[in-house]
N, C-alpha and C. Protein backbone atom coordinates (compact mmCIF):
# COMPACT_ATOMS: atom_id res chain seq x y z
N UNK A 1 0.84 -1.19 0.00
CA UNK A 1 0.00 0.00 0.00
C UNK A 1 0.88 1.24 0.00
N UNK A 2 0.66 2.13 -0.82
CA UNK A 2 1.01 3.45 -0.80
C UNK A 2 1.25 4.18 0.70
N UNK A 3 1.67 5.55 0.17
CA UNK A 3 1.94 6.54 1.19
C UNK A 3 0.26 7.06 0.92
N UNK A 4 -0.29 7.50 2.52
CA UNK A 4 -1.56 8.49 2.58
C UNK A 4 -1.91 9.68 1.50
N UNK A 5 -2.55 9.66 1.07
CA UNK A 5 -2.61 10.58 0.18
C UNK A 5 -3.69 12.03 0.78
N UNK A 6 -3.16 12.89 1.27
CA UNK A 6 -3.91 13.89 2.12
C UNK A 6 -3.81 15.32 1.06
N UNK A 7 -5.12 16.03 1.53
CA UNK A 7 -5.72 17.26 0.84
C UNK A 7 -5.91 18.18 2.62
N UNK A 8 -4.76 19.21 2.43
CA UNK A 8 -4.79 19.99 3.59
C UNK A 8 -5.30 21.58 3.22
N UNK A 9 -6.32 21.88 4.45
CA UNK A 9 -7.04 22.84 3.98
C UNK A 9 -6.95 23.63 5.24
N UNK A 10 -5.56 25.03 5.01
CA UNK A 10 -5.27 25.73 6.37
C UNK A 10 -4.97 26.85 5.75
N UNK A 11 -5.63 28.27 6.43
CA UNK A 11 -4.91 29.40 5.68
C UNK A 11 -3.98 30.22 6.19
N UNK A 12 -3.73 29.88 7.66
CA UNK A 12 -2.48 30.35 8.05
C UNK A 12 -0.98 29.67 7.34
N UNK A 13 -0.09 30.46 7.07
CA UNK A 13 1.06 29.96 6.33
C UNK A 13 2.18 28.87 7.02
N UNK A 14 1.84 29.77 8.29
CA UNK A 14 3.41 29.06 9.35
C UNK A 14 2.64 27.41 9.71
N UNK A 15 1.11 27.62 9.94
CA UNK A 15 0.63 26.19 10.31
C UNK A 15 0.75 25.11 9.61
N UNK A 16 0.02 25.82 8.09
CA UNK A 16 0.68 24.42 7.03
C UNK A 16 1.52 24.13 6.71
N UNK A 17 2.50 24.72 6.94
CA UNK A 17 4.18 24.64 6.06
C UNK A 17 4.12 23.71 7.73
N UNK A 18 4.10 23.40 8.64
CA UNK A 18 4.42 22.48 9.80
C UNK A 18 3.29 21.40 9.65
N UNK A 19 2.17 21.62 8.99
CA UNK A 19 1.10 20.78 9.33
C UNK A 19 2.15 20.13 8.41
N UNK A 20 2.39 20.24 6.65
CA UNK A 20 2.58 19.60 5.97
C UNK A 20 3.92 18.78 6.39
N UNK A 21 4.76 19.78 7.03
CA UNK A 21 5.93 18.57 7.06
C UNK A 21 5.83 17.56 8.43
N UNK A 22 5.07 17.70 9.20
CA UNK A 22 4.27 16.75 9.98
C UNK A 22 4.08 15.52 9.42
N UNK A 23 2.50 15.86 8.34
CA UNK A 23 2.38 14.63 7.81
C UNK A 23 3.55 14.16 6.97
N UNK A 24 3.83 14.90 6.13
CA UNK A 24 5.28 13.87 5.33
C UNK A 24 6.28 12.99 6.48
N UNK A 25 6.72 14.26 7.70
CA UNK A 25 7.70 13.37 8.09
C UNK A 25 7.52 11.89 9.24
N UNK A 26 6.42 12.55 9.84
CA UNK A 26 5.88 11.81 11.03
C UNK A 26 5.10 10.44 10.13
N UNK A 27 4.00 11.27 9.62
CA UNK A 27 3.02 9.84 9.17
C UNK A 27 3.65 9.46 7.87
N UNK A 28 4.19 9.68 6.80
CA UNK A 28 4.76 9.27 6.09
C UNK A 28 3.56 9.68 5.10
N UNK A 29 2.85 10.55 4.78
CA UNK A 29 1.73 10.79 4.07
C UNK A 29 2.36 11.75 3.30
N UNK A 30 1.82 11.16 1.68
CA UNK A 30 1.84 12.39 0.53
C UNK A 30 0.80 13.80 0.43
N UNK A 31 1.57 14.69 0.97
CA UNK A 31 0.05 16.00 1.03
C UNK A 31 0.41 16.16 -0.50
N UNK A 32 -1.19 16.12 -1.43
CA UNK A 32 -1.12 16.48 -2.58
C UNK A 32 -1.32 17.50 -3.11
N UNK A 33 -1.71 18.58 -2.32
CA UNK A 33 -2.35 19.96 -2.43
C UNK A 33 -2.89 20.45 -1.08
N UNK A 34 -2.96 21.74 -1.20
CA UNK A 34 -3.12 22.61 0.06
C UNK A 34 -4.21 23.76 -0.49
N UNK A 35 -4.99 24.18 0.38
CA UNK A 35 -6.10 25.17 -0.11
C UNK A 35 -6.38 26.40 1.11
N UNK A 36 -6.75 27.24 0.86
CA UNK A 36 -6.25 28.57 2.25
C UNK A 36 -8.17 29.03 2.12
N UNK A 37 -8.61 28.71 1.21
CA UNK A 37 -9.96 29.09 1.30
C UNK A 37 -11.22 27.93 1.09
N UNK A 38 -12.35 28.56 1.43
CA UNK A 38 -13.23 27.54 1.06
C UNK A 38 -13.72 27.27 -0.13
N UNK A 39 -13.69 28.38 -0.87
CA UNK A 39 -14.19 28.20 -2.42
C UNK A 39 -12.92 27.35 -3.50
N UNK A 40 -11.70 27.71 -2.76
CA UNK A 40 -10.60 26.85 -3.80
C UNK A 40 -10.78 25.47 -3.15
N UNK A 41 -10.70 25.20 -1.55
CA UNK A 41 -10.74 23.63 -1.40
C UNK A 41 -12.03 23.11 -1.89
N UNK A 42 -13.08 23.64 -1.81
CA UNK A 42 -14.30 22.60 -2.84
C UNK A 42 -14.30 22.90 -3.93
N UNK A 43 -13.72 23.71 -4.86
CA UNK A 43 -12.89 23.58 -6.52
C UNK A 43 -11.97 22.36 -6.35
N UNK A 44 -11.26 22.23 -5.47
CA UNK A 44 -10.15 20.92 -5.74
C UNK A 44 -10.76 19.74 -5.38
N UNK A 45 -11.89 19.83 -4.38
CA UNK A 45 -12.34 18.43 -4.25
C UNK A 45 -12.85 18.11 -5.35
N UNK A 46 -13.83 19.11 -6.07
CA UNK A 46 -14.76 18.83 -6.97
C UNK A 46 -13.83 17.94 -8.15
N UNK A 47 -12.87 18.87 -7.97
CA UNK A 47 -12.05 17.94 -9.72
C UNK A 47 -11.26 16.81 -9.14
N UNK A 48 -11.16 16.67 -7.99
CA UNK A 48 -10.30 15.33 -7.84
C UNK A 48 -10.84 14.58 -6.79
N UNK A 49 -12.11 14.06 -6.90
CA UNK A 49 -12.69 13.27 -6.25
C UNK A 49 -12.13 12.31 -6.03
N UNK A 50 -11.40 11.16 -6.51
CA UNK A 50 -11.02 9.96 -6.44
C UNK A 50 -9.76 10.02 -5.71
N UNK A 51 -9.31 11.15 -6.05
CA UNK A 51 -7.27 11.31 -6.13
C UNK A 51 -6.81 11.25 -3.90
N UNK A 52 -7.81 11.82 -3.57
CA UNK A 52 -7.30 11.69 -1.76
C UNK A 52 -7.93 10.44 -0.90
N UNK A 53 -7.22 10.55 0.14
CA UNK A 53 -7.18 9.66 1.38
C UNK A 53 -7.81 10.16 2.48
N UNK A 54 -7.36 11.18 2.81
CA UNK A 54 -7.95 12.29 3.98
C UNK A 54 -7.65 13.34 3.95
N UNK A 55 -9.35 14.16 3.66
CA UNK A 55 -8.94 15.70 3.82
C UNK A 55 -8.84 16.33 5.10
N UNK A 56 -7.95 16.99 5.42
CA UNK A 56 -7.36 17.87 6.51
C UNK A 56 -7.99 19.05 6.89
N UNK A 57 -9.09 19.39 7.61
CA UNK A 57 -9.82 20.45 7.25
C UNK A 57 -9.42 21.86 8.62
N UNK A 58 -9.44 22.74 8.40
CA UNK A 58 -9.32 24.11 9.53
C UNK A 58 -10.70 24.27 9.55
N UNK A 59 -11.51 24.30 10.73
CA UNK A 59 -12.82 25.06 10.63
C UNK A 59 -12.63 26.14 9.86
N UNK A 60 -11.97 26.94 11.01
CA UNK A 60 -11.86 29.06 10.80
C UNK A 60 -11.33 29.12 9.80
N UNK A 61 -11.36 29.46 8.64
CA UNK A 61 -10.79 30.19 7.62
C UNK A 61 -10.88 32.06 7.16
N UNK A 62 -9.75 32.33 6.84
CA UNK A 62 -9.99 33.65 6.49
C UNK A 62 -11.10 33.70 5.37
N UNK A 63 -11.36 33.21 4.40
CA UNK A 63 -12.32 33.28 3.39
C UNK A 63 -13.42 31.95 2.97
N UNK A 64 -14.47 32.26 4.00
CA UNK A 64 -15.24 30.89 4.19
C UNK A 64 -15.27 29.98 4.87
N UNK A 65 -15.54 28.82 5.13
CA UNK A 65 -16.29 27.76 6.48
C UNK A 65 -15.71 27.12 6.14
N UNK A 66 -15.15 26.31 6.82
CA UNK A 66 -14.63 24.58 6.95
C UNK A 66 -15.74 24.00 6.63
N UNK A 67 -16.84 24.06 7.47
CA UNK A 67 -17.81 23.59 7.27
C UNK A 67 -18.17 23.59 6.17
N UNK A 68 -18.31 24.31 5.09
CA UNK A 68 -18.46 24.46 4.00
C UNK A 68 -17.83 23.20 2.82
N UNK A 69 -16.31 22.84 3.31
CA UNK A 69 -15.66 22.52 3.02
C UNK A 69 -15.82 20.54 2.55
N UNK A 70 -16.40 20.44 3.97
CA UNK A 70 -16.48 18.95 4.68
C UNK A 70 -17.44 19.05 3.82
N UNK A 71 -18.94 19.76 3.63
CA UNK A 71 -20.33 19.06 2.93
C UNK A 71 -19.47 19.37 1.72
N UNK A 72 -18.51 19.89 1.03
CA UNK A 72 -18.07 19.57 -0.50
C UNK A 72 -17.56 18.30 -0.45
N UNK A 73 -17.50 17.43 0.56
CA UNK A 73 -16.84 16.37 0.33
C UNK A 73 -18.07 15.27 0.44
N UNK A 74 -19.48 15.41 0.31
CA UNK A 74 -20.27 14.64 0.64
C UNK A 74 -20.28 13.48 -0.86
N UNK A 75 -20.66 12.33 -0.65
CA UNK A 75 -20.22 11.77 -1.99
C UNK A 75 -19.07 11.02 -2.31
N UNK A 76 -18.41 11.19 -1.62
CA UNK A 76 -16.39 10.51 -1.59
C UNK A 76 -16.70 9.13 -1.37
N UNK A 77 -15.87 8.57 -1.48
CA UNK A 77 -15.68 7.27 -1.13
C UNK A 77 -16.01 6.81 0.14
N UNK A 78 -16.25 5.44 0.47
CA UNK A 78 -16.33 4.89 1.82
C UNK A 78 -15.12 4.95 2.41
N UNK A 79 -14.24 4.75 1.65
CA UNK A 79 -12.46 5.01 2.66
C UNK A 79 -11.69 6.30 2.83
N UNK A 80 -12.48 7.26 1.99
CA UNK A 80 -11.95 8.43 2.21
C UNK A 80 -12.75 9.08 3.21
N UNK A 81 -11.67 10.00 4.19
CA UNK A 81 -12.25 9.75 5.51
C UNK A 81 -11.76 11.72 5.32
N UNK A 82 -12.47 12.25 6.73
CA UNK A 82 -12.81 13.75 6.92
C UNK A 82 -11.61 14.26 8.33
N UNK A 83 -11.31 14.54 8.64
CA UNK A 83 -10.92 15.16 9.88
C UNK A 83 -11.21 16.76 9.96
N UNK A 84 -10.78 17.39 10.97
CA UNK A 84 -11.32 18.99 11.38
C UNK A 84 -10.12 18.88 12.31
N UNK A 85 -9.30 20.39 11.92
CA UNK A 85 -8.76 21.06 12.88
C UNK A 85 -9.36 22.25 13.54
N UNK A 86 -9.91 22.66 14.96
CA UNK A 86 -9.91 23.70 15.18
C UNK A 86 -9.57 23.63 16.76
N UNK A 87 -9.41 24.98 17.19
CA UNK A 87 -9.08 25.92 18.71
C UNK A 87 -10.75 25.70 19.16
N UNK A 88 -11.89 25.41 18.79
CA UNK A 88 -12.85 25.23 18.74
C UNK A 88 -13.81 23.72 19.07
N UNK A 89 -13.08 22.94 20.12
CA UNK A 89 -13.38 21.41 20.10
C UNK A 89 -14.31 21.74 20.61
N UNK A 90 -15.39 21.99 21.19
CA UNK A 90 -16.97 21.77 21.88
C UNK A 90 -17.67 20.69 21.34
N UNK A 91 -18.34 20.47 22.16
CA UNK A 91 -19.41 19.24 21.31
C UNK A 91 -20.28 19.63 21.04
N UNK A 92 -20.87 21.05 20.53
CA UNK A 92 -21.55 21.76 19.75
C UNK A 92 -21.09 21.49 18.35
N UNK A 93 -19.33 22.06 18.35
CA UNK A 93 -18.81 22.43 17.21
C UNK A 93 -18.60 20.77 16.35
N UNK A 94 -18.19 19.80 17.28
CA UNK A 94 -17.78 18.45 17.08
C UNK A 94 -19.68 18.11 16.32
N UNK A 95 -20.79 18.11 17.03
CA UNK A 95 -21.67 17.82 16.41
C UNK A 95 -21.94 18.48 15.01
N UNK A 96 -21.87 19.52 14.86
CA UNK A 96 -21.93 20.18 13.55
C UNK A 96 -20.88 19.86 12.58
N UNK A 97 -19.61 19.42 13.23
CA UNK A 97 -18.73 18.40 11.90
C UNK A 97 -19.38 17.81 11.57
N UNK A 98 -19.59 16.68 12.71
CA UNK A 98 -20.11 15.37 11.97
C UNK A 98 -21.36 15.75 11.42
N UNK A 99 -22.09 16.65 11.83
CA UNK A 99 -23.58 16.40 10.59
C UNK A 99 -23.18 16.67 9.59
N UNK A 100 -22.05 17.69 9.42
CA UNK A 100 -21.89 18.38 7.69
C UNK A 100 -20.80 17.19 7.41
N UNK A 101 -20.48 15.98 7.70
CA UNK A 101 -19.83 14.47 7.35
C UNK A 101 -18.34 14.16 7.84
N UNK A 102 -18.18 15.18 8.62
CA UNK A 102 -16.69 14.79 9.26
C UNK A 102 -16.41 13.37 9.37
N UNK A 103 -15.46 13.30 9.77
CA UNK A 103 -15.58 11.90 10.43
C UNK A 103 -14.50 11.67 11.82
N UNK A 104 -13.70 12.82 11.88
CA UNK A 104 -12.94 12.78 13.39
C UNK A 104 -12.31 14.63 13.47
């Protein structure tokens, strides 16, 4: 089996440039693209449905919802799986992932 194939969606600069070499170095995962807004990460899901493993999601974004983000991913595969980063864990906020399809 391959390296993870991850779609990271953060618009602070210093976080992803660490998120990303995180996953490369730690999990051994290929990040295939990175998106800072919500309208470009559901443009990239839209055209590459098949191509990821796990999208990496930021709630807070400077331009648009995470949330937004996760229901662009409704439709994916059974093995392609959701996560959410935020400063924001409540089980308010945790319930509203998972309805819009998170999955951790």
């Amino acid at each position: 089996m391959g390296a993870l194939k991850v779609f990271l969606v953060e618009d602070n600069p210093y976080i992803r440039a660490g998120l990303v070499r995180a996953l490369q170095d730690v999990a051994g995962a290929q990040v295939l693209a990175t998106a800072e807004s919500e309208s470009d990460a559901a443009a990239w899901l839209t055209g590459q449905k098949g191509a990821w493993d796990l999208a990496v999601i930021e709630l807070c974004l400077r331009h648009g919802a995470g949330l937004g983000v996760i229901r662009s991913t409704s439709g994916r595969r059974e093995s392609q799986r959701v996560a959410v980063l935020t400063d924001y864990a409540s089980k308010v906020v945790r319930d509203w992932c998972r309805e819009a399809g998170a999955d951790a």
